[in-house]
N, C-alpha and C. Protein backbone atom coordinates (compact mmCIF):
# COMPACT_ATOMS: atom_id res chain seq x y z
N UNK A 1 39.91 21.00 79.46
CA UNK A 1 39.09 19.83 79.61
C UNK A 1 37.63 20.25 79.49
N UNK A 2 37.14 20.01 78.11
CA UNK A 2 35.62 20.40 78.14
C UNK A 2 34.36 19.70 78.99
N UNK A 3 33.65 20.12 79.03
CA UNK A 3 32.24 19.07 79.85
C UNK A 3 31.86 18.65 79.01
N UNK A 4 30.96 17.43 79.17
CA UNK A 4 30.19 16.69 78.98
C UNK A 4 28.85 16.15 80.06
N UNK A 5 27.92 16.06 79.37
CA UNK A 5 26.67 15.60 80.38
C UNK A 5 26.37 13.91 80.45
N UNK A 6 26.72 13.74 81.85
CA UNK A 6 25.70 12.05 81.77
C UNK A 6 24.11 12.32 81.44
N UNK A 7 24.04 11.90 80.70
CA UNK A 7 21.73 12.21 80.74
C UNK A 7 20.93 11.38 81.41
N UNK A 8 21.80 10.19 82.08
CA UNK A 8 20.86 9.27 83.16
C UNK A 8 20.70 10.31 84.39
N UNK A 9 22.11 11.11 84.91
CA UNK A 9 21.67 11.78 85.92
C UNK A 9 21.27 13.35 86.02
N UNK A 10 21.45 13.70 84.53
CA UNK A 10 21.07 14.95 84.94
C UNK A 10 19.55 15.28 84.38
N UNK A 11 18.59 15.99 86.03
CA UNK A 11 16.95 16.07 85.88
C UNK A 11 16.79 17.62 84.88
N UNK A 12 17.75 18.26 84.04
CA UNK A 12 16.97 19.68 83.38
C UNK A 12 16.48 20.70 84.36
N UNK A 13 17.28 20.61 85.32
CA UNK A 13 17.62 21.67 86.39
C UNK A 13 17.55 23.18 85.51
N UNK A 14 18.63 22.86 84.90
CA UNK A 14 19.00 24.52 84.27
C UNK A 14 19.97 25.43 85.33
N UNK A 15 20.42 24.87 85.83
CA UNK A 15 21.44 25.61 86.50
C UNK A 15 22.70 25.61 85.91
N UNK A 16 23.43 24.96 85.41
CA UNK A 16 24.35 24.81 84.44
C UNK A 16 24.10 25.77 83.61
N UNK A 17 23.06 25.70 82.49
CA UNK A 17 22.48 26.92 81.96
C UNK A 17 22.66 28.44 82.11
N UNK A 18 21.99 28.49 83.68
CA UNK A 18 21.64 29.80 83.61
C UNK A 18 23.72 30.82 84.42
N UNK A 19 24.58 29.22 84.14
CA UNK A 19 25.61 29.84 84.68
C UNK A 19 27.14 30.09 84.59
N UNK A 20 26.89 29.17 83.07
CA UNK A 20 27.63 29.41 81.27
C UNK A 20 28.16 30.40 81.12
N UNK A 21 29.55 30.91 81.34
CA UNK A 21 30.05 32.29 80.64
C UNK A 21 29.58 32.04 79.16
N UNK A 22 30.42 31.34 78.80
CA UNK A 22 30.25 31.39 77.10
C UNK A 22 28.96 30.91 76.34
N UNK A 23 27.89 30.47 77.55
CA UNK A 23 26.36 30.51 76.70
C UNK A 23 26.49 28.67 75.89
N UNK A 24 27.25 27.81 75.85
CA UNK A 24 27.31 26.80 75.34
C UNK A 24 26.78 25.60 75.73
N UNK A 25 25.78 25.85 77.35
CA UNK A 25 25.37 25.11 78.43
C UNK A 25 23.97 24.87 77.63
N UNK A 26 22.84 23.69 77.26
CA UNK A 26 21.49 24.29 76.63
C UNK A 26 20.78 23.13 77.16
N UNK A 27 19.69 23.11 76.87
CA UNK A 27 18.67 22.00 77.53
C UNK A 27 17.95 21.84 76.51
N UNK A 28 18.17 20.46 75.88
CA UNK A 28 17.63 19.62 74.87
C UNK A 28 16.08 19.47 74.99
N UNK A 29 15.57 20.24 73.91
CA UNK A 29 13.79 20.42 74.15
C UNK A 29 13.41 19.01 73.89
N UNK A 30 13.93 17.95 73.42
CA UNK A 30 12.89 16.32 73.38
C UNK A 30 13.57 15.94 74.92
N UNK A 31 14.52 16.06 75.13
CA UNK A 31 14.80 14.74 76.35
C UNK A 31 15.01 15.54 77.29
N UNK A 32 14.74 17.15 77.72
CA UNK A 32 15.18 17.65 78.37
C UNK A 32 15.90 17.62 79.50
N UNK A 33 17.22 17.33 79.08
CA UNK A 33 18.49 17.50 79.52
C UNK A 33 19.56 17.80 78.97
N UNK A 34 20.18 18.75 79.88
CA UNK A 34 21.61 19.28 79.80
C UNK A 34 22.63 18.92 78.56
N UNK A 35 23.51 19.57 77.62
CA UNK A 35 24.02 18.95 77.06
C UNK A 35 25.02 20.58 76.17
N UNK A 36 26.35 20.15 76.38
CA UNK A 36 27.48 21.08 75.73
C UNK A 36 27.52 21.13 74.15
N UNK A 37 26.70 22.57 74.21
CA UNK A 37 26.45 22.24 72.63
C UNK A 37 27.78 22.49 72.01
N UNK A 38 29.02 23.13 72.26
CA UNK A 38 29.57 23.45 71.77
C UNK A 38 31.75 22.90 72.42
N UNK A 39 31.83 21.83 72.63
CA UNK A 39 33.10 21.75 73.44
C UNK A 39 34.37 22.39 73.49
N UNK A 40 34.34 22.90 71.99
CA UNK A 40 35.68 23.11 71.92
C UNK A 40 35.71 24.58 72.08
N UNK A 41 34.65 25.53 72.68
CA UNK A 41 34.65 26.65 73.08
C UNK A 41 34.37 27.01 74.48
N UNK A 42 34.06 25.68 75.39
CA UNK A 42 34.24 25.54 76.93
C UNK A 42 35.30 26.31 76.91
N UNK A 43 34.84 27.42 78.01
CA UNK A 43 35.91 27.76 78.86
C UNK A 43 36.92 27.25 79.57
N UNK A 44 36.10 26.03 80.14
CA UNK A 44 36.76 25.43 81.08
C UNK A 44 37.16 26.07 83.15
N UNK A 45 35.75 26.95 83.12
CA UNK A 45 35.56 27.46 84.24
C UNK A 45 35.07 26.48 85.28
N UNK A 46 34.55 25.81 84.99
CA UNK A 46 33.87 24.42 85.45
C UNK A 46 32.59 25.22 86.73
N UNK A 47 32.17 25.78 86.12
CA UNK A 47 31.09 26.89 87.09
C UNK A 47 30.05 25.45 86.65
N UNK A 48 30.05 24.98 85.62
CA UNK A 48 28.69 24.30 85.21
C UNK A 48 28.99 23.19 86.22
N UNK A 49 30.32 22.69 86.67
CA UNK A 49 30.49 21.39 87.25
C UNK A 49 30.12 21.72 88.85
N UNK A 50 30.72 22.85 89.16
CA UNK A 50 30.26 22.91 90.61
C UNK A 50 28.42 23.44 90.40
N UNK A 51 27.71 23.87 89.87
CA UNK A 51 26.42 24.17 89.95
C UNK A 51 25.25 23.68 90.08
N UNK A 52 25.99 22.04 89.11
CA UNK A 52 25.22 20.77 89.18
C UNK A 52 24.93 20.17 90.16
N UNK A 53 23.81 20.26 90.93
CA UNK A 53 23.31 19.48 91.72
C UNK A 53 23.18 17.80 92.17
N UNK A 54 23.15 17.29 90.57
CA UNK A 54 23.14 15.94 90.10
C UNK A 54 24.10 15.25 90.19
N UNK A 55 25.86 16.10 90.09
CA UNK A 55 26.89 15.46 89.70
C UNK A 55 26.52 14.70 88.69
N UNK A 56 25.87 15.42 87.41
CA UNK A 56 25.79 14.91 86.03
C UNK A 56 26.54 15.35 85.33
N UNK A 57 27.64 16.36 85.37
CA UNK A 57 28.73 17.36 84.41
C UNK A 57 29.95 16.69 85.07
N UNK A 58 30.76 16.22 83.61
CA UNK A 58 32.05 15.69 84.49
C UNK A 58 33.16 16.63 82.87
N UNK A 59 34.20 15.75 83.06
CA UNK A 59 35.00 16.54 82.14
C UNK A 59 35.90 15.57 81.33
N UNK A 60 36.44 16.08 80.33
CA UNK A 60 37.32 15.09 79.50
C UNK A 60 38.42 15.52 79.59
N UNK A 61 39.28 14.08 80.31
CA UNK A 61 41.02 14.82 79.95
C UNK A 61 41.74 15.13 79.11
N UNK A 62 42.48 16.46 78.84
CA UNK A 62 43.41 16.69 77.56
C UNK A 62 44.69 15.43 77.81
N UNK A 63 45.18 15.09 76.90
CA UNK A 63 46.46 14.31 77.04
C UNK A 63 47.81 14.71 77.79
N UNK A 64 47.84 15.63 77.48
CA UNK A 64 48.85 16.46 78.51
C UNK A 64 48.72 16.62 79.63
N UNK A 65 47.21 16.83 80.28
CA UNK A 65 46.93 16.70 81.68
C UNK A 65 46.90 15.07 81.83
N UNK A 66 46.14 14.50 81.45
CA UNK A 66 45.82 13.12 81.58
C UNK A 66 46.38 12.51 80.86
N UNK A 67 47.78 11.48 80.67
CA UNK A 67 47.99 10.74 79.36
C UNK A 67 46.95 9.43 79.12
N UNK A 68 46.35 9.19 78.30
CA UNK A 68 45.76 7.96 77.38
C UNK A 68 45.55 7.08 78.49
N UNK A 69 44.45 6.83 79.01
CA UNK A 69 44.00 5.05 79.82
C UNK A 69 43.84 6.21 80.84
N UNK A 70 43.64 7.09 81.14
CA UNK A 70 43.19 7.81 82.60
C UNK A 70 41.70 8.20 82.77
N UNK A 71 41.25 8.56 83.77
CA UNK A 71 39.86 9.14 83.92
C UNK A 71 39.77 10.30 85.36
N UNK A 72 38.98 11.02 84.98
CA UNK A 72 38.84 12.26 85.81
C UNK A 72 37.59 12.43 86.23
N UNK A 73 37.26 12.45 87.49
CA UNK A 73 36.12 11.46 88.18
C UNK A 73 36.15 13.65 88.87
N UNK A 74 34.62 14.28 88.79
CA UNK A 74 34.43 15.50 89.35
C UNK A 74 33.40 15.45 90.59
N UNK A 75 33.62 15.79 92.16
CA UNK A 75 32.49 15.54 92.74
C UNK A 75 32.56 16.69 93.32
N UNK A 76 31.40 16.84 93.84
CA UNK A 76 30.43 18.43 94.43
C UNK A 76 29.86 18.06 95.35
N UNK A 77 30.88 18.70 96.82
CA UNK A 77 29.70 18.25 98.07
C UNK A 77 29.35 18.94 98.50
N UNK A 78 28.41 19.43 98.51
CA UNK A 78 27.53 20.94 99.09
C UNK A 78 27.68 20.70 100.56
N UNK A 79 27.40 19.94 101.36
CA UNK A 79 27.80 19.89 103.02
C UNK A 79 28.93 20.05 103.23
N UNK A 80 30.27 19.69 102.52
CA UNK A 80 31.10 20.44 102.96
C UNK A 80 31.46 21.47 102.31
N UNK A 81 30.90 22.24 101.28
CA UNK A 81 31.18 23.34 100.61
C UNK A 81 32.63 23.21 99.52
N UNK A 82 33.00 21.86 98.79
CA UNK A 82 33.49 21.72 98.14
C UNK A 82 33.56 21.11 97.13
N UNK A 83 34.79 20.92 96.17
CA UNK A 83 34.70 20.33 94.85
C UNK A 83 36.16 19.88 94.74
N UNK A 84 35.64 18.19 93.92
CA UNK A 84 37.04 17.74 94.50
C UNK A 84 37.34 16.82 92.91
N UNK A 85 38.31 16.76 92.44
CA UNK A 85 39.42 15.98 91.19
C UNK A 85 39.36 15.07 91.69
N UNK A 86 39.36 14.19 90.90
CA UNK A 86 40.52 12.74 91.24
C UNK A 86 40.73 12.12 90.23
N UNK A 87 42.14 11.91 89.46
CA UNK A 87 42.39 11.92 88.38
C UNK A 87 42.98 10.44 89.07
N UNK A 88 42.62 9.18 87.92
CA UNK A 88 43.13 8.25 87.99
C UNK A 88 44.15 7.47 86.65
N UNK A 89 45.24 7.43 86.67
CA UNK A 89 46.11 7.42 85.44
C UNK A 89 46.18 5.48 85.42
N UNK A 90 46.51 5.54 84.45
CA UNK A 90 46.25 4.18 83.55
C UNK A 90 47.25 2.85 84.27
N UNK A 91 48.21 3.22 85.19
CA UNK A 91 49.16 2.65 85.70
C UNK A 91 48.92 2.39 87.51
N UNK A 92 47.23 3.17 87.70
CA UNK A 92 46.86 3.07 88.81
C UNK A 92 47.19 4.06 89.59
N UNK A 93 47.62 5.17 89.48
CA UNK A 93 48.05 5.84 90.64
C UNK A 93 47.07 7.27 90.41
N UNK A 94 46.87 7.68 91.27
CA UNK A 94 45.56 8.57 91.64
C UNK A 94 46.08 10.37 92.21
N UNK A 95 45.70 11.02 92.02
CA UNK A 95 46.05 12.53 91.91
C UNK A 95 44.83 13.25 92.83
N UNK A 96 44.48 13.64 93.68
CA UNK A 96 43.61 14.16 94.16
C UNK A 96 43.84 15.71 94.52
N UNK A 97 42.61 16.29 94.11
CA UNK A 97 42.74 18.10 94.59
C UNK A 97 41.14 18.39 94.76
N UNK A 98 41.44 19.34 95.77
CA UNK A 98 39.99 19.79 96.73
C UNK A 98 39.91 21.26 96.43
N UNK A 99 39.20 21.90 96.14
CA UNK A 99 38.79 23.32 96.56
C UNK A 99 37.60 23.75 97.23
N UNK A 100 37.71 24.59 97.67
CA UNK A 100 35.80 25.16 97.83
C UNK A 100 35.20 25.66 96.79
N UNK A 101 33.64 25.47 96.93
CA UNK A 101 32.72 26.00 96.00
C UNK A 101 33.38 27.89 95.79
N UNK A 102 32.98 27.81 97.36
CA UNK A 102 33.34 29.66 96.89
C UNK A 102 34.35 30.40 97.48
N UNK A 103 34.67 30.98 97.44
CA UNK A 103 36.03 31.65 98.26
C UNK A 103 35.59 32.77 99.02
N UNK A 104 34.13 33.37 98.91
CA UNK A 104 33.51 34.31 99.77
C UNK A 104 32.65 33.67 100.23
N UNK A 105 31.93 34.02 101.55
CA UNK A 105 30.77 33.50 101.64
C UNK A 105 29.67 34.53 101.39
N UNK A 106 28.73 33.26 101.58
CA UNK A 106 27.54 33.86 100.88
C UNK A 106 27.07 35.05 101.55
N UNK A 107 26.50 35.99 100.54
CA UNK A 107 26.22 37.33 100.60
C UNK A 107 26.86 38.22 101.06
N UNK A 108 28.17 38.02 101.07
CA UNK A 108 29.08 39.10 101.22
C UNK A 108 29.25 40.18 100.16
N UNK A 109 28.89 39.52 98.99
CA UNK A 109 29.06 40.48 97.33
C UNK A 109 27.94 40.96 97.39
N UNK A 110 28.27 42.77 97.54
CA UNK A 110 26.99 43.21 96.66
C UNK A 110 26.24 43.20 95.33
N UNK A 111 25.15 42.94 95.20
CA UNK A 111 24.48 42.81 93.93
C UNK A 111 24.73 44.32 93.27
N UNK A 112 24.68 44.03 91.63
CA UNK A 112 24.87 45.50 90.72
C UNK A 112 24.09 46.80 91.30
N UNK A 113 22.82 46.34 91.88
CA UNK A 113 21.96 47.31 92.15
C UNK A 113 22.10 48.48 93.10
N UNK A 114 23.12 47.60 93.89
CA UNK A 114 23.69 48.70 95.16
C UNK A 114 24.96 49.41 95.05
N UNK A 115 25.52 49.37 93.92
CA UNK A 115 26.24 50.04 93.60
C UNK A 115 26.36 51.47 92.60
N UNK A 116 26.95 52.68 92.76
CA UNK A 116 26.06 53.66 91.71
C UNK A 116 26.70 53.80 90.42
N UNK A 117 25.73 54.54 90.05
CA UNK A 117 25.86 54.75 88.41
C UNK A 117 27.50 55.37 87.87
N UNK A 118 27.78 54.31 87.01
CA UNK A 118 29.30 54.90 86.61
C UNK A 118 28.71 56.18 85.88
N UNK A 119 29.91 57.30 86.32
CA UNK A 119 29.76 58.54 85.65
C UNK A 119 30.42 58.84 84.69
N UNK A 120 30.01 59.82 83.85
CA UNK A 120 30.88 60.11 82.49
C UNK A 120 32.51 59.86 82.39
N UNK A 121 33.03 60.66 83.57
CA UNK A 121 34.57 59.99 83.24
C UNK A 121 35.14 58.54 83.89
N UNK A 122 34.41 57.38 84.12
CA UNK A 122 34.33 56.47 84.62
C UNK A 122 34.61 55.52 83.04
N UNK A 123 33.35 56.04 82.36
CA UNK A 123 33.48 55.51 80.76
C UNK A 123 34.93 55.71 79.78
N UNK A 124 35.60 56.69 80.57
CA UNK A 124 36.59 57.14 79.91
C UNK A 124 38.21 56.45 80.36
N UNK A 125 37.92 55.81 81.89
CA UNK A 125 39.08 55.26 82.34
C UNK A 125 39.22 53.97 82.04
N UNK A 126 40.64 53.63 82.07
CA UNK A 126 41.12 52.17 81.63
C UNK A 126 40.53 51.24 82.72
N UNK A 127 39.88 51.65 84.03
CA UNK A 127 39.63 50.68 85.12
C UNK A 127 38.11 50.31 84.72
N UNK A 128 38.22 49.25 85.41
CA UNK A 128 36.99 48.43 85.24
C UNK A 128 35.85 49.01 86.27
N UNK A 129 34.46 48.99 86.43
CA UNK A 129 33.62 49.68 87.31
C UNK A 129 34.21 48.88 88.60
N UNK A 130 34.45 50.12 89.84
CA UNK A 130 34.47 49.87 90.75
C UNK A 130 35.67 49.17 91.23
N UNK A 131 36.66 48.85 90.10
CA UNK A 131 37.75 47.76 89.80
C UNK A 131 38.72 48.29 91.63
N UNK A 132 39.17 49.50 91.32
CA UNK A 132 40.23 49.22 92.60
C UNK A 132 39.44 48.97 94.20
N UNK A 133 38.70 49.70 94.38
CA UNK A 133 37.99 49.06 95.53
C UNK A 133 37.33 48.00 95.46
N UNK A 134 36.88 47.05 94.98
CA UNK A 134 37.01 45.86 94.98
C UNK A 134 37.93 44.87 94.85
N UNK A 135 39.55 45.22 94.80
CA UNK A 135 40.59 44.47 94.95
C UNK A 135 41.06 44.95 95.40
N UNK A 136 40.50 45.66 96.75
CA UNK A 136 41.37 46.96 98.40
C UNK A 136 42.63 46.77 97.75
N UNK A 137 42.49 47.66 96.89
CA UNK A 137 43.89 48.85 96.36
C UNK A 137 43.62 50.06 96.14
N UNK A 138 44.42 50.81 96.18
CA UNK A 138 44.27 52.60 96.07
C UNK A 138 44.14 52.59 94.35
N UNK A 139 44.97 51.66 93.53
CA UNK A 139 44.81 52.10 92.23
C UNK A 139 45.53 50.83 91.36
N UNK A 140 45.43 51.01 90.15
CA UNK A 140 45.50 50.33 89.45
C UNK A 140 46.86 50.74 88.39
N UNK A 141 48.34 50.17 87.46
CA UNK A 141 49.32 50.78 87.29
C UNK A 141 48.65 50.87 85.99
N UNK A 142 48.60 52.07 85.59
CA UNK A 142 47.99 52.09 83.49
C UNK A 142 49.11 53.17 83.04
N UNK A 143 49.20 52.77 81.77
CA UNK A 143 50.12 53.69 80.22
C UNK A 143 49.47 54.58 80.35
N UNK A 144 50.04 55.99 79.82
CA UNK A 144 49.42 56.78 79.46
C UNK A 144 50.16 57.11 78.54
N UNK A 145 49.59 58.05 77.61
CA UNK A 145 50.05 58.40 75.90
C UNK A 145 51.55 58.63 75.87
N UNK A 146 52.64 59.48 77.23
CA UNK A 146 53.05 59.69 76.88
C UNK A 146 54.51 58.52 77.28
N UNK A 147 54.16 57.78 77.83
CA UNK A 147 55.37 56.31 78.38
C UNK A 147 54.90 55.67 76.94
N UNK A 148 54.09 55.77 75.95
CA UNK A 148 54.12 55.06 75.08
C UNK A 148 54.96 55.14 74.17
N UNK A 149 55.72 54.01 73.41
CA UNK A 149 56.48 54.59 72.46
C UNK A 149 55.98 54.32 70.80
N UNK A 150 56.45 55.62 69.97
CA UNK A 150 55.65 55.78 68.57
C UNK A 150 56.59 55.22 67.68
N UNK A 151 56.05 55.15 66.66
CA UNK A 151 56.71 54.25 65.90
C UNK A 151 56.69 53.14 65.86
N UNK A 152 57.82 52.81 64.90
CA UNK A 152 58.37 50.90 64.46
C UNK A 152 59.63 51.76 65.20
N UNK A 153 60.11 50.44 65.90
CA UNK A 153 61.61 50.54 66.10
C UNK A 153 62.08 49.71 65.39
């Protein structure tokens, strides 16, 4: 379900913007406001929907989620620290789901800066920086050359 921007409510915040995996979030230099330059490469993280201040980013239903005559209504309540669906289908009957904004609280994640410099054989492992201690595990299960098998079978 890609975004889309209302432009009555959204003021060119730039928070949406600055919080775009895929960079497709932009701010229209005449009317400056918000607007998905690109839909069909939304992620569909909906980082832009919870970020919005305005509740100006809503989303379009695929047919398979939503069949034909439905609407998908996105709200963001910062006092209670959540974000909530409500899918209304064409026959009247209504679907509701809640999450929280965040699943940590705030400032529990350290910033990049406090963490140290990956070292030469760091570059060389299949793990991601810092990957198993940050998902409190001892390790991570990886192939090595020789469980691999050669050939075409």
């Amino acid at each position: 379900m890609p975004t889309f921007v209302y432009m009555t409510r959204c003021d060119g915040c730039g928070h949406c913007v600055d919080i775009c995996p895929s960079d497709i979030m932009h701010i229209d230099k005449t009317y400056r406001r918000a607007y998905n330059i690109e839909p069909n490469f939304c992620w569909e993280c909906y980082s832009c929907v919870k970020a919005c201040p305005q509740h100006a980013i809503d989303v379009r239903g695929y047919s398979d989620f939503a069949p034909l005559g439905h609407s998908v209504r996105v709200l963001r309540e910062e006092k209670k620290g959540t974000i909530s669906w409500k899918v209304v289908f064409r026959d009247g009957r209504e679907k509701n789901f809640e999450s929280p904004i965040r699943t940590t609280p705030w400032g529990s994640i350290k910033p990049p800066q406090d963490y140290e410099a990956p070292s030469e054989d760091d570059f060389k492992s299949q793990e991601l920086a810092h990957e198993p201690d940050g998902l409190n595990i001892d390790g991570l299960p990886a192939l090595t050359p020789d469980k691999l098998k050669q050939g075409v079978v």
